[in-house]
Protein backbone atom coordinates (compact mmCIF):
# COMPACT_ATOMS: atom_id res chain seq x y z
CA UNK A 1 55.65 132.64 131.18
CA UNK A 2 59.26 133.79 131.67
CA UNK A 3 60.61 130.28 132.03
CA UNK A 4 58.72 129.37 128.42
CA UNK A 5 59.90 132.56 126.98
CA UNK A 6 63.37 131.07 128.51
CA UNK A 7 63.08 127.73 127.26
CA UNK A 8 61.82 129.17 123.59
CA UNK A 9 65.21 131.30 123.74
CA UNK A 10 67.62 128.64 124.37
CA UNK A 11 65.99 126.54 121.54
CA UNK A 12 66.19 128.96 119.55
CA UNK A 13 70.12 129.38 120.29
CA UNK A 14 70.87 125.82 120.17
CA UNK A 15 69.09 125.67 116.85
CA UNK A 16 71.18 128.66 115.58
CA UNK A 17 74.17 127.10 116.65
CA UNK A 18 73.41 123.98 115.04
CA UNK A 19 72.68 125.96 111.86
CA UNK A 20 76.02 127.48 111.81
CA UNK A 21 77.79 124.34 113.00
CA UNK A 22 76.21 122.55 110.01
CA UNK A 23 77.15 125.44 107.53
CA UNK A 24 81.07 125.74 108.57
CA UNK A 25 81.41 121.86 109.32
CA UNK A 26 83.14 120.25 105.63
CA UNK A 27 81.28 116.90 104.87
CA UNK A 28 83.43 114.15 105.31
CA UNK A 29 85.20 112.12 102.38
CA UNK A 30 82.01 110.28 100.88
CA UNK A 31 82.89 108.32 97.89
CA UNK A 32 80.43 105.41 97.03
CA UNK A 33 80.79 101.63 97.01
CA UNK A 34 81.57 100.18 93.44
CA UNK A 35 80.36 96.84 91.84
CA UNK A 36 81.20 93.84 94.37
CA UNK A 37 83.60 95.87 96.45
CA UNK A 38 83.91 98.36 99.35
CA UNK A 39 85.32 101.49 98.55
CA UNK A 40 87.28 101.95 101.61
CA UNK A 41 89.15 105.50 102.40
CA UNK A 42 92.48 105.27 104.29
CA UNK A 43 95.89 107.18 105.00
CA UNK A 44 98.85 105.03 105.31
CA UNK A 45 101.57 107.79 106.09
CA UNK A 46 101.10 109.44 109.51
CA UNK A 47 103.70 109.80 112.12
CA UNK A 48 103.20 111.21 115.85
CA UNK A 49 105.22 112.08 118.72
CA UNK A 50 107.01 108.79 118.79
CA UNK A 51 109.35 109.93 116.29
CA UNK A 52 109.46 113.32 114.88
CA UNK A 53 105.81 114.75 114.67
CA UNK A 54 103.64 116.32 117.29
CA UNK A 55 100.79 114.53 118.05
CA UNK A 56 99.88 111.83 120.11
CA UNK A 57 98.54 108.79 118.41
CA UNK A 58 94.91 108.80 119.86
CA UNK A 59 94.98 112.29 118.21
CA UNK A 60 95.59 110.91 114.92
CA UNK A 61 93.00 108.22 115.49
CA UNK A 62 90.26 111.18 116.32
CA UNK A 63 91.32 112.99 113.11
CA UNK A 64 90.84 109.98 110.94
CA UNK A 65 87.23 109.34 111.83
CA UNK A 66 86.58 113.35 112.12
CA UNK A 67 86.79 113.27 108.29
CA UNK A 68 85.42 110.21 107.49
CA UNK A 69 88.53 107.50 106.75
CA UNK A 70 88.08 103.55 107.40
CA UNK A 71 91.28 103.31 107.65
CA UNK A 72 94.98 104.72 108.71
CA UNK A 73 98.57 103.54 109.05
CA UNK A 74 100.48 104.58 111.68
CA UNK A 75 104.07 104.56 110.45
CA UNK A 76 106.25 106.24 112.77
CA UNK A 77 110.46 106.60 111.79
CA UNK A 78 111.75 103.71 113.33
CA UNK A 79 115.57 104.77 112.75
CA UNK A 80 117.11 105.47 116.26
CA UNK A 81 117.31 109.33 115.61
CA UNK A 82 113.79 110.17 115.27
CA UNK A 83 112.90 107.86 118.05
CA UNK A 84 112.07 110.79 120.59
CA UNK A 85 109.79 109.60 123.16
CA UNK A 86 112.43 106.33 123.06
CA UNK A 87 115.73 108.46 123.78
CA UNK A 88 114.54 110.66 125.82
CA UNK A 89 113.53 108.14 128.46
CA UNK A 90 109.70 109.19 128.67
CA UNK A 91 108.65 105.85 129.57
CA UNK A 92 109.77 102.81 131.03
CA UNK A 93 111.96 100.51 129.43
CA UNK A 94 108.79 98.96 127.77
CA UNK A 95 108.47 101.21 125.46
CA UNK A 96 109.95 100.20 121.80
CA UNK A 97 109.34 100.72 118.40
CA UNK A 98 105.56 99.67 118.15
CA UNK A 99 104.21 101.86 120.85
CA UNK A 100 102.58 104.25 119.06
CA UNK A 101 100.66 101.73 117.01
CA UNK A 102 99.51 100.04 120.26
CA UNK A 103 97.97 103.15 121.95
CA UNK A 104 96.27 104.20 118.49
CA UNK A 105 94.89 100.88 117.90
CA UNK A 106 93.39 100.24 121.39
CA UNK A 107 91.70 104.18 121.34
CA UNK A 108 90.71 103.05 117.67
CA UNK A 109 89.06 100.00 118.86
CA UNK A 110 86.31 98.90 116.29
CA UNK A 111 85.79 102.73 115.53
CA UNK A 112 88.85 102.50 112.71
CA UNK A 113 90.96 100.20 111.36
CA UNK A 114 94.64 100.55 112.60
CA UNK A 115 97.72 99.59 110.54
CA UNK A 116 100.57 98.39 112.33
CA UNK A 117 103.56 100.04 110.23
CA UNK A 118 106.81 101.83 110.14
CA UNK A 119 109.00 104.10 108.32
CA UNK A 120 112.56 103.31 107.51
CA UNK A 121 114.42 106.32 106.67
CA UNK A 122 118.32 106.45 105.26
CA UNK A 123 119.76 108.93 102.83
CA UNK A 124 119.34 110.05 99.44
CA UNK A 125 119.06 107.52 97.58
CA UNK A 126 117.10 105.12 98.42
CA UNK A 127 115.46 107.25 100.52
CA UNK A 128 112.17 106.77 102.52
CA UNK A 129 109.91 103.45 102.62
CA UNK A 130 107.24 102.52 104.55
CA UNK A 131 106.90 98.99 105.65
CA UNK A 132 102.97 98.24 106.49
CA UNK A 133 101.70 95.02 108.15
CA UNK A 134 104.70 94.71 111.04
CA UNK A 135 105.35 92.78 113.47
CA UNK A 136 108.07 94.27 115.09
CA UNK A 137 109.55 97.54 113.96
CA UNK A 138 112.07 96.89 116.45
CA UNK A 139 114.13 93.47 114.42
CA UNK A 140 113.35 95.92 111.19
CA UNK A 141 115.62 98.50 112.64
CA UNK A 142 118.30 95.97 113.99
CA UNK A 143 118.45 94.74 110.34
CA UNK A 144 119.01 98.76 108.90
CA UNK A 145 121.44 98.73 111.85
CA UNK A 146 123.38 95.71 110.72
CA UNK A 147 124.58 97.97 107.18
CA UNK A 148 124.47 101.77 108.51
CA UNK A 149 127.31 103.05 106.65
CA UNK A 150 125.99 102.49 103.35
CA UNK A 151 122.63 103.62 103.08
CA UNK A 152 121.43 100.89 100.09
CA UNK A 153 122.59 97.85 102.62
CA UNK A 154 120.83 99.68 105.29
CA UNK A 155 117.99 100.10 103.51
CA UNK A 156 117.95 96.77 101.75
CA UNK A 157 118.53 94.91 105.20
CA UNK A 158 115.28 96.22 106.95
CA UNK A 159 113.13 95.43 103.53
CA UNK A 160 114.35 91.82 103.84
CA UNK A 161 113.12 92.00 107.41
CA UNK A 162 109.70 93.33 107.06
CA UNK A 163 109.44 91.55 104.52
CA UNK A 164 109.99 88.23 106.95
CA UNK A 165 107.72 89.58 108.55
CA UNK A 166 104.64 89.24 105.86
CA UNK A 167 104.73 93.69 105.18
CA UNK A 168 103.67 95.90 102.61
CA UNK A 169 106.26 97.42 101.25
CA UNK A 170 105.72 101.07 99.54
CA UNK A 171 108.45 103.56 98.07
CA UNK A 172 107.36 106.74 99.84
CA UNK A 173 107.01 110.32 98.21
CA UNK A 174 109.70 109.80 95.18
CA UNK A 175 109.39 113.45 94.50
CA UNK A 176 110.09 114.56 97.42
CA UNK A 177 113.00 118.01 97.04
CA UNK A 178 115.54 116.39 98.97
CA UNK A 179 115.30 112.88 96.88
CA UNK A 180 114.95 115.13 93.34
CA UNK A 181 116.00 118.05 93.14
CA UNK A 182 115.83 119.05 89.30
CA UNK A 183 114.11 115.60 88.03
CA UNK A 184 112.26 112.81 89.54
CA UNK A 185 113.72 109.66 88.53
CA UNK A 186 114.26 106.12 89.86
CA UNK A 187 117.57 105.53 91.12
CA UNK A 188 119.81 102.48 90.79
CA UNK A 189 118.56 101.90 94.00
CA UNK A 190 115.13 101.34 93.73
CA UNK A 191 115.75 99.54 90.81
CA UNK A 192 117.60 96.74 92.44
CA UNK A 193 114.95 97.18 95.26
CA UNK A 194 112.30 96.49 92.96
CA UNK A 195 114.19 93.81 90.64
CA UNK A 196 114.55 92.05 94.44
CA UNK A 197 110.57 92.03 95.34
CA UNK A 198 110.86 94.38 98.16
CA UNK A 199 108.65 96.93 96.43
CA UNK A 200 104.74 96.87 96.56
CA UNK A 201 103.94 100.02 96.14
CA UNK A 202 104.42 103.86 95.03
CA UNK A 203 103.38 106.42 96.65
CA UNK A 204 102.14 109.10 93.73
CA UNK A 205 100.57 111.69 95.81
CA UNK A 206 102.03 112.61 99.04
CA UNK A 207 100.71 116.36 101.06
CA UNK A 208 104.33 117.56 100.56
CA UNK A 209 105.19 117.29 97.28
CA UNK A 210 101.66 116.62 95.44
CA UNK A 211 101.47 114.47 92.52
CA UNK A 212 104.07 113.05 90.65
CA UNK A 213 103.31 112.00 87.22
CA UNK A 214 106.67 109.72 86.59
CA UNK A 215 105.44 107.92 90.12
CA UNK A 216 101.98 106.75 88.81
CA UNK A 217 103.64 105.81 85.56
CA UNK A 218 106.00 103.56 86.93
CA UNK A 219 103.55 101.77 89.09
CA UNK A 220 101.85 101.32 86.33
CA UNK A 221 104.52 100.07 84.36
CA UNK A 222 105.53 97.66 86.93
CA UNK A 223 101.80 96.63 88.59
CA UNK A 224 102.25 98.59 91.91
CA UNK A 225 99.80 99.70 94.03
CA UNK A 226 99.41 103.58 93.99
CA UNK A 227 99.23 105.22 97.59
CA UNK A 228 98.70 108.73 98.06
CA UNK A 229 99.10 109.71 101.68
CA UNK A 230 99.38 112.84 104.18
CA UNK A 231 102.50 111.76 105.77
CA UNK A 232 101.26 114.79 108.09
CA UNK A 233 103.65 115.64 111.34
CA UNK A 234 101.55 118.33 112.77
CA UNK A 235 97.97 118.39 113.72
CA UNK A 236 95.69 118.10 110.58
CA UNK A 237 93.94 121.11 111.32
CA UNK A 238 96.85 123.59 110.84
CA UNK A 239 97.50 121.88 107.41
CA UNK A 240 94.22 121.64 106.22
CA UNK A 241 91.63 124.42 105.31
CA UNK A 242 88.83 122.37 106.14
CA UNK A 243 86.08 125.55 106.01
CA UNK A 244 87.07 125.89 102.78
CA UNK A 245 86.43 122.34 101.60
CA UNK A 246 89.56 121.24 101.92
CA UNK A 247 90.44 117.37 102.87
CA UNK A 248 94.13 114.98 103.18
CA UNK A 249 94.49 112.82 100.35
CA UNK A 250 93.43 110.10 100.70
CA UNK A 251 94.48 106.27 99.32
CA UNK A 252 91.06 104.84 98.07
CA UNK A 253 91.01 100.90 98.85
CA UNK A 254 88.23 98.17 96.65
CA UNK A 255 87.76 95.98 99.53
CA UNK A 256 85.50 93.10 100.07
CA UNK A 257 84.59 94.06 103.36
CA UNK A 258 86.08 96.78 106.39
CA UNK A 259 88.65 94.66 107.72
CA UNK A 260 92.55 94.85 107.77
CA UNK A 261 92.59 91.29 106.49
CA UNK A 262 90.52 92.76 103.26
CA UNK A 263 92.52 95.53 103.12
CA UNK A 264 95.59 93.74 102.56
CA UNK A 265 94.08 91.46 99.93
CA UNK A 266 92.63 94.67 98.22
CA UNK A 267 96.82 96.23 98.19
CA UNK A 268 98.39 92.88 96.96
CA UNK A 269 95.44 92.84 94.38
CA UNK A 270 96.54 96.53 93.44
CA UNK A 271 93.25 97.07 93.72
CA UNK A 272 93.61 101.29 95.36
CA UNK A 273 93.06 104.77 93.58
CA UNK A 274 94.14 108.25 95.40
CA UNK A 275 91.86 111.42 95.82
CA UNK A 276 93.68 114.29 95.96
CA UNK A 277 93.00 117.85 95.60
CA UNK A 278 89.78 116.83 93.84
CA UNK A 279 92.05 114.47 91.55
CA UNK A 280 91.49 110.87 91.32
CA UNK A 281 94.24 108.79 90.39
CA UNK A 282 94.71 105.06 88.93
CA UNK A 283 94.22 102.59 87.02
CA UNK A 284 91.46 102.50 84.09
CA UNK A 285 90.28 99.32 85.83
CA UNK A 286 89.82 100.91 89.00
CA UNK A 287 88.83 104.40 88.00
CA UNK A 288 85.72 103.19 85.78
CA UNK A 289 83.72 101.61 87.87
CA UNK A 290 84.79 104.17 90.58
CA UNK A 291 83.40 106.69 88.27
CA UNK A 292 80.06 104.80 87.09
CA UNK A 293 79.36 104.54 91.07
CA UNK A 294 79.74 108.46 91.19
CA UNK A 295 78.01 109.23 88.52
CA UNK A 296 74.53 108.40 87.45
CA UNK A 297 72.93 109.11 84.33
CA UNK A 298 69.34 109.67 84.38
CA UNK A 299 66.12 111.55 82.55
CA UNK A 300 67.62 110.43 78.83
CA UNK A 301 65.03 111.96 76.37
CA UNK A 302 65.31 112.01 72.58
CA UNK A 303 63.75 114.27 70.34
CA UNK A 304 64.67 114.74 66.59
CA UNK A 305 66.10 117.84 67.09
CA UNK A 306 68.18 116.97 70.36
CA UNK A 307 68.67 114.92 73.35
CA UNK A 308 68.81 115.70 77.15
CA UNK A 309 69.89 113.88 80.20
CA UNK A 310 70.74 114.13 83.89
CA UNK A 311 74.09 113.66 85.38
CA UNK A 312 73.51 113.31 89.36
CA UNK A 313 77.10 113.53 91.67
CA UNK A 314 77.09 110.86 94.17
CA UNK A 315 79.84 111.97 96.28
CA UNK A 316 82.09 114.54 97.41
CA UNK A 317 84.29 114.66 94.58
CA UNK A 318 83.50 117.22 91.73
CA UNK A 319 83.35 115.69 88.70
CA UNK A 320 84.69 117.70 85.11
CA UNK A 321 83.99 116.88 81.92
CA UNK A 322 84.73 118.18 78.89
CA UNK A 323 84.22 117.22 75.15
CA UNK A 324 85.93 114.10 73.96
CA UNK A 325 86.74 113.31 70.15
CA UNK A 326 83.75 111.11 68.45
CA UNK A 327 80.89 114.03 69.49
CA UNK A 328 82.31 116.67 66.61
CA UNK A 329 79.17 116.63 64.83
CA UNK A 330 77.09 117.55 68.17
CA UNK A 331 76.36 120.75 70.29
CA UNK A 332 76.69 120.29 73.71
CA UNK A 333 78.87 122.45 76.31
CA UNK A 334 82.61 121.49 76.01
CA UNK A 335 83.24 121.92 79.79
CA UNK A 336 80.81 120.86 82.32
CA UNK A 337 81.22 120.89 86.25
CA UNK A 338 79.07 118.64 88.47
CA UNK A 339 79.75 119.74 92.18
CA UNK A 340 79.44 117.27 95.25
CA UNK A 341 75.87 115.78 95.55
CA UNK A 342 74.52 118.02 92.89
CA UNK A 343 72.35 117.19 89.26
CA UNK A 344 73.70 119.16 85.85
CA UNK A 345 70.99 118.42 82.86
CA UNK A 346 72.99 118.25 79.30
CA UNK A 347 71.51 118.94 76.04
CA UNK A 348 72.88 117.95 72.90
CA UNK A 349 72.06 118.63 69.49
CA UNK A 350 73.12 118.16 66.05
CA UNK A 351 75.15 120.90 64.61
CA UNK A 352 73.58 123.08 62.39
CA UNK A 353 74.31 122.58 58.35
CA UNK A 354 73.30 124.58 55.25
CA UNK A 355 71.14 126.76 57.53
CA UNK A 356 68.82 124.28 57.82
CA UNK A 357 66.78 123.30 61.21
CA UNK A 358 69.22 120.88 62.84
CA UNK A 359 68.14 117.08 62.82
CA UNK A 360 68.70 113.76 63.79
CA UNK A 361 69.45 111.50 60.62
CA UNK A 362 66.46 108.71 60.53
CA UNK A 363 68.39 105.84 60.26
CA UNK A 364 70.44 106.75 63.66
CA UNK A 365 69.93 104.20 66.66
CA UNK A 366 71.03 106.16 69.26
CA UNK A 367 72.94 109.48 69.81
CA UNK A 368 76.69 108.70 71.76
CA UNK A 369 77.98 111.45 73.56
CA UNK A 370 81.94 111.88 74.20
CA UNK A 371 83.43 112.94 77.63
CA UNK A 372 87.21 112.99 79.37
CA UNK A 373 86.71 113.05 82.62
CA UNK A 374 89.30 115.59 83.40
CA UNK A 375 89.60 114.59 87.35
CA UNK A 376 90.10 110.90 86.75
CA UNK A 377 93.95 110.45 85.70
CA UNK A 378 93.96 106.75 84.59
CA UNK A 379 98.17 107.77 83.50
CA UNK A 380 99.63 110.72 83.20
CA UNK A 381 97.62 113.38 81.48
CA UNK A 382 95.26 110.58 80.32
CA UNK A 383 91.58 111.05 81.51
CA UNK A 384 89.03 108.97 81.72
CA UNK A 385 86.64 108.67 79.17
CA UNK A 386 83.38 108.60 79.48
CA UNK A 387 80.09 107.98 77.22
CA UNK A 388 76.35 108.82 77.69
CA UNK A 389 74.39 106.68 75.28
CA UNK A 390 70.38 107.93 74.35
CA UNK A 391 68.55 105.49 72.16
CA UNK A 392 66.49 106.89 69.80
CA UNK A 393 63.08 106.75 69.86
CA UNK A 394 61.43 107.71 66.30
């Protein structure tokens, strides 16, 4: 009897604990598949203690599937300075530039895909880029090397070499307080750099400096890719308030299937979004059918006095929506909040005139409701729209 009454007690525990695990414990990142593509969650700005952060790569790798991602870029600053583990002498001549890719990729293993990548880092401008899809962040440096007393040839000269080498090249965080002080603007700089080809990418949303409108514009402008990235140094969990709900941004990738060869098709294609802070930025071409796998619209029922429907939340992000122009002669909340996972009904009905019992007019087909999508940034300060449709059914 005492060794049931034992046994009954530490199930009981464990089941407790589990209870409470379960209730702390964030879900990870879910966001759905869209039509004909994988929606693929990735971070392609980490560094670890190979340069200037403080945490070793495997740690990075355990982070990234933690919360969920498919997909990370380790993209350590190959510039001599930051090389610690390098100039200190830590390990054996053997040790270079690529390192810390090499350790997270074999810990990664089939677990997460692994980005070979660097950071090339010179002064204000051009700044910061990261060069994804290496080969050898070692001939990249050389080439920065070759021009270090002017910070454009520097900078120019490693491009050129990663791009020999088949990379991704993305400007990193252009709002970043060091690059713009007052203003965010594109420099002479990156103007040549892009004019040459040696820019792929834009990184709008980076965990330092948060969004930056004039960023997603100009990748839009010019048909970049738009990143949005950690670029985290210390461990996520001192940066992140993940009992509160928090998560990194992430860059959202529409590939045709999990592998790093698909993920670099889905980048040249510009085919990314970010999630940010509950944000999602883009394109319109992206962010629609990234929405319409999010959100499902169910229950549509007509009556001649109204409509209702069901809007069910496929994923972690909250969706808002508020009233659009084209719905001014309907009732129908103006702001509506659908939280992760969760069903809001809607009811709509015609506004009321002369006093009279509100009604549908007769000859009406169907009743068109009018969202923005207040979360979904297809430019700057330009939502999504969004459109329920209920036929009518006299």
């Amino acid at each position: 009897m005492k060794r049931l009454f034992l046994l009954i007690a530490a199930l009981s525990v464990s089941m407790l604990s589990s209870a409470a695990i379960s209730a702390v414990t964030p879900n990870k990142i879910v966001v759905p598949n869209i039509e004909g593509y994988k929606t693929l969650k990735g971070d392609f700005h980490v560094h670890t203690v190979f340069s200037d952060a403080k945490v070793w790569p495997v740690t990075r790798v355990q982070e990234a599937i933690w919360e969920g991602l498919d997909v990370i870029a380790i993209t350590d600053h190959i510039d001599t300075r930051h090389q610690k583990m390098v100039n200190t002498g830590y390990f054996t001549s053997k040790c270079d530039r690529d390192e810390s890719y090499r350790v997270a990729a074999k810990y990664a293993g089939k677990k997460l895909l692994v980005i070979h990548g660097g950071e090339i880092t010179r002064g204000m401008p051009p700044g910061h880029f990261n060069c994804l899809f290496v080969k050898d962040n070692d001939d990249i440096c050389a080439a920065a090397e070759e021009n270090d007393h002017d910070h454009v040839l520097a900078m120019e000269g490693g491009l050129r070499e990663a791009r020999k080498q088949g990379a991704f090249l993305m400007w990193n965080h252009p709002n970043w307080h060091k690059q713009a002080p007052n203003e965010t603007i594109m420099w002479p700089a990156h103007e040549k750099i892009l004019k040459e080809g040696y820019m792929d990418a834009i990184e709008i949303y980076n965990m330092a400096c948060g969004y930056s409108p004039e960023s997603h514009k100009w990748a839009l402008d010019n048909n970049l890719a738009v990143l949005g990235n950690s670029d985290c140094h210390a461990p996520f969990f001192t940066e992140i308030d993940y009992l509160g709900g928090d998560h990194r941004p992430v860059t959202l990738v529409f590939a045709t299937e999990k592998t790093l060869e698909s993920v670099r098709e889905a980048l040249d294609a510009r085919r990314t979004a970010v999630l940010a802070e509950d944000m999602v930025y883009g394109r319109e071409q992206e962010l629609a059918p990234l929405f319409k796998a999010c959100v499902k619209v169910k229950s549509r029922k007509f009556t001649k006095t109204g409509v209702t429907f069901t809007l069910e939340n496929k994923s972690s992000i909250p969706i808002v929506l508020t009233k659009a122009p084209g719905s001014e002669g309907l009732w129908f909340p103006r702001y509506i909040v659908i939280p992760p996972f969760s069903t809001q009904s809607v009811k709509a009905r015609p506004l009321l005139v002369d006093n009279k019992q509100p009604k549908f007019d007769a000859s009406m087909q169907e009743v068109v409701i009018n969202f923005n999508v207040d979360n979904f940034l297809v430019g700057p300060n330009k939502p999504l729209s969004f459109s329920v449709s209920v036929p009518c059914e006299w």
